[in-house]
Protein backbone atom coordinates (compact mmCIF):
# COMPACT_ATOMS: atom_id res chain seq x y z
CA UNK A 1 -18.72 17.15 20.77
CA UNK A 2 -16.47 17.51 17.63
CA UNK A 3 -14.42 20.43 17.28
CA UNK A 4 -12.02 21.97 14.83
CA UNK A 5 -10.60 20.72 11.58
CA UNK A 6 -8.30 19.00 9.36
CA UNK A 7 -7.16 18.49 6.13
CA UNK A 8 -7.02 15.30 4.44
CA UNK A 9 -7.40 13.47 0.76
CA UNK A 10 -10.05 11.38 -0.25
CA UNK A 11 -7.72 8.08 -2.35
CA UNK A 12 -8.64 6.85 -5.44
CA UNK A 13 -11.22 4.25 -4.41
CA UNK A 14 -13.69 6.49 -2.50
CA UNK A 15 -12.45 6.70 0.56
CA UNK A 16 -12.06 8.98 3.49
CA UNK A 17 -9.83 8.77 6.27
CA UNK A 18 -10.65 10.37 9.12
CA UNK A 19 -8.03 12.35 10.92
CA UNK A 20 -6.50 10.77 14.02
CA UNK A 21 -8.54 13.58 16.51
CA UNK A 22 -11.82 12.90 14.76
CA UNK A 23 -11.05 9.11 14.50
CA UNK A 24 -10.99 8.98 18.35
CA UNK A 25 -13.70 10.77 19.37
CA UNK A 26 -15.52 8.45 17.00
CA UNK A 27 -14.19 5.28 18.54
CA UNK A 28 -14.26 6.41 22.31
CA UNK A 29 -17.41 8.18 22.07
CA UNK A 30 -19.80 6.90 19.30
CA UNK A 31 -18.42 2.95 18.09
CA UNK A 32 -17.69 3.21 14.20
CA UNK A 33 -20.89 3.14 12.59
CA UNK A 34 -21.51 6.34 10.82
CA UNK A 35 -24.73 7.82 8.37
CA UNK A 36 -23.16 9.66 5.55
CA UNK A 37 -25.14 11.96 3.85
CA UNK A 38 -25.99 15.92 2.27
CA UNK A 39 -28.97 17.89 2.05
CA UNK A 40 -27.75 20.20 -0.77
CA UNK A 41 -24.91 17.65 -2.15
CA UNK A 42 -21.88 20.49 -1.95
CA UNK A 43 -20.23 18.73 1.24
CA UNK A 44 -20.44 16.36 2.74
CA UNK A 45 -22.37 15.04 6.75
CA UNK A 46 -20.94 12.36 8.62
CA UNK A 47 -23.32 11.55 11.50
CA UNK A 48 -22.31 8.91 14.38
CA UNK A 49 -25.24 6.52 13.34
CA UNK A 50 -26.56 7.48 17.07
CA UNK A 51 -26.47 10.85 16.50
CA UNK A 52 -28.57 10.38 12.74
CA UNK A 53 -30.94 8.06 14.72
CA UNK A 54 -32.07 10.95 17.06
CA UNK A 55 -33.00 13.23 14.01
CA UNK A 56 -34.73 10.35 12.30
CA UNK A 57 -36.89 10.46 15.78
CA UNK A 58 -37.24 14.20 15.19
CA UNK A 59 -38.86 13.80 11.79
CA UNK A 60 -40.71 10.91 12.67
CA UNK A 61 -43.07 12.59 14.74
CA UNK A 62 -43.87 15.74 12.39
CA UNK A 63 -46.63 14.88 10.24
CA UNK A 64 -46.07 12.67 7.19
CA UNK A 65 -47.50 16.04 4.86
CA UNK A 66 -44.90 18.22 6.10
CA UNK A 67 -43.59 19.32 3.17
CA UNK A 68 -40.25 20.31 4.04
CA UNK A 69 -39.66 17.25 6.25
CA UNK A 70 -40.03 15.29 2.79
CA UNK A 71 -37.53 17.51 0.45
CA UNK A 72 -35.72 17.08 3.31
CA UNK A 73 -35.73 12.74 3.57
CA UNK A 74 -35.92 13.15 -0.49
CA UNK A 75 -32.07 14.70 -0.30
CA UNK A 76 -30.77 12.64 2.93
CA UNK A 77 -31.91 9.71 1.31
CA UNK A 78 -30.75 9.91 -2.39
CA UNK A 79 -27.26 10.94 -0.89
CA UNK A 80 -27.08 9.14 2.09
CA UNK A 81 -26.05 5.95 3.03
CA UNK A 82 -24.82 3.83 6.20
CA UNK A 83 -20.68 3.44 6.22
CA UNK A 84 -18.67 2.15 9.20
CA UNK A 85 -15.39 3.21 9.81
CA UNK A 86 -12.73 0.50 9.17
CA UNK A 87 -9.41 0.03 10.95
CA UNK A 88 -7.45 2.85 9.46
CA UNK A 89 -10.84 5.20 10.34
CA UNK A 90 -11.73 5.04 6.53
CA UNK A 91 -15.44 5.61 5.46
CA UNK A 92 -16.25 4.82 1.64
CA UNK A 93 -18.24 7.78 0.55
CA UNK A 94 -21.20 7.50 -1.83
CA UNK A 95 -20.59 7.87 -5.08
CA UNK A 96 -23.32 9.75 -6.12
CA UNK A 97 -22.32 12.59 -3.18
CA UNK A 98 -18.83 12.26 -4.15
CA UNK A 99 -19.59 13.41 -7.48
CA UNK A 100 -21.72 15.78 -6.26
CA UNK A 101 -19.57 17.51 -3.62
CA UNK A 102 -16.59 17.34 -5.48
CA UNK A 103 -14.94 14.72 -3.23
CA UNK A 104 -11.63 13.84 -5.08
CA UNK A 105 -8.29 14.89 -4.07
CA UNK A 106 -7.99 17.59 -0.90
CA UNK A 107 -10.77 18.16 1.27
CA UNK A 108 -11.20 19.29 4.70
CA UNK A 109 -13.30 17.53 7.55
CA UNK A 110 -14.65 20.09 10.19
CA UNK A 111 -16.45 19.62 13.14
CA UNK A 112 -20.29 20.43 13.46
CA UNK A 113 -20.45 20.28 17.25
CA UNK A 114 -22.30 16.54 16.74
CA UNK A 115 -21.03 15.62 13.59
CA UNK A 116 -18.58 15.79 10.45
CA UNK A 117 -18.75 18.01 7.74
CA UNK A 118 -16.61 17.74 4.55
CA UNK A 119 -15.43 19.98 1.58
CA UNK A 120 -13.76 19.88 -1.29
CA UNK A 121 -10.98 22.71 -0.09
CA UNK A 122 -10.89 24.57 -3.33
CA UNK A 123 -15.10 24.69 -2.92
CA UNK A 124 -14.96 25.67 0.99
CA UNK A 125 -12.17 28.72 0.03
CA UNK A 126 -14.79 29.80 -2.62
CA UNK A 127 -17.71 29.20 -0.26
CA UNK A 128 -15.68 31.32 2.32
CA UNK A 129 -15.26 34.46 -0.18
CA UNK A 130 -18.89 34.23 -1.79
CA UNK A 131 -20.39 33.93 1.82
CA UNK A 132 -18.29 36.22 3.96
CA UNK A 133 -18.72 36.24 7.82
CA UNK A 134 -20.31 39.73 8.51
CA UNK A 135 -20.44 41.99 11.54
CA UNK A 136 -24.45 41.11 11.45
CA UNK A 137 -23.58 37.42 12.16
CA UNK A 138 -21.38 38.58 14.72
CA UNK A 139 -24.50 40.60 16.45
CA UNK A 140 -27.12 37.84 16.04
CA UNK A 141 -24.94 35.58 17.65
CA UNK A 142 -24.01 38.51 20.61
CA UNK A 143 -28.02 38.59 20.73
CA UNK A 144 -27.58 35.19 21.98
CA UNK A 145 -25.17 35.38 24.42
CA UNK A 146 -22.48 33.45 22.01
């Protein structure tokens, strides 16, 4: 499992490079090939390609009329695509979801337990204000033994 985060930069030609803790973990754990994706194209999801091929199992089985299983392929697919991680642990992001997400300049890469998840930094600060962490969160994840 990933945990924590970092900051980073995203360079010029598209390109993210994953800090050293994440870049590990990747390479011990999961081998380089990665999906890259969003479902609402303000971050950015970096799946192990293991990890993406387990959900694709998931949705394969619910019924091809399920409409939220297809706004959901719709969105993975027009912002996904497959990357692998090069020497360095850099992973070209597409262009489309760069634009998208704001992916230029500083960003930070946080862990979602079993996969990546990066934001523009100014977005994420404004995400954190807008969507604050509230005492009710705190008590539906108490109700859960968390």
């Amino acid at each position: 499992m990933f945990r924590g985060s970092s900051a980073t930069k995203i360079d010029d030609k598209g390109r993210l490079k994953l800090p050293t803790g994440f870049r590990r973990q990747f390479e011990s754990d999961y081998g380089p090939d990665v999906f890259i994706t969003s479902v609402r194209g303000t971050s950015v999801h970096i799946y192990p390609i293991d990890v993406w091929a387990e959900i694709e199992q998931k949705l394969a089985a619910l019924p091809k009329t399920d409409q939220v299983k297809q706004r959901y392929l719709e969105r993975t697919s027009y912002f996904g695509a497959e990357g692998t991680l090069d020497k360095q642990g850099r992973v070209v992001l597409p262009p489309i979801l760069r634009e998208s997400a704001q992916m230029e300049g500083d960003v930070v890469v946080s862990a979602r337990l079993d996969h990546l998840e990066v934001w523009n930094r100014a977005r994420l600060t404004e995400r954190f204000e807008e969507q604050p962490f509230t005492d009710d969160d705190f008590g539906y994840l108490s109700d859960r033994d968390i």
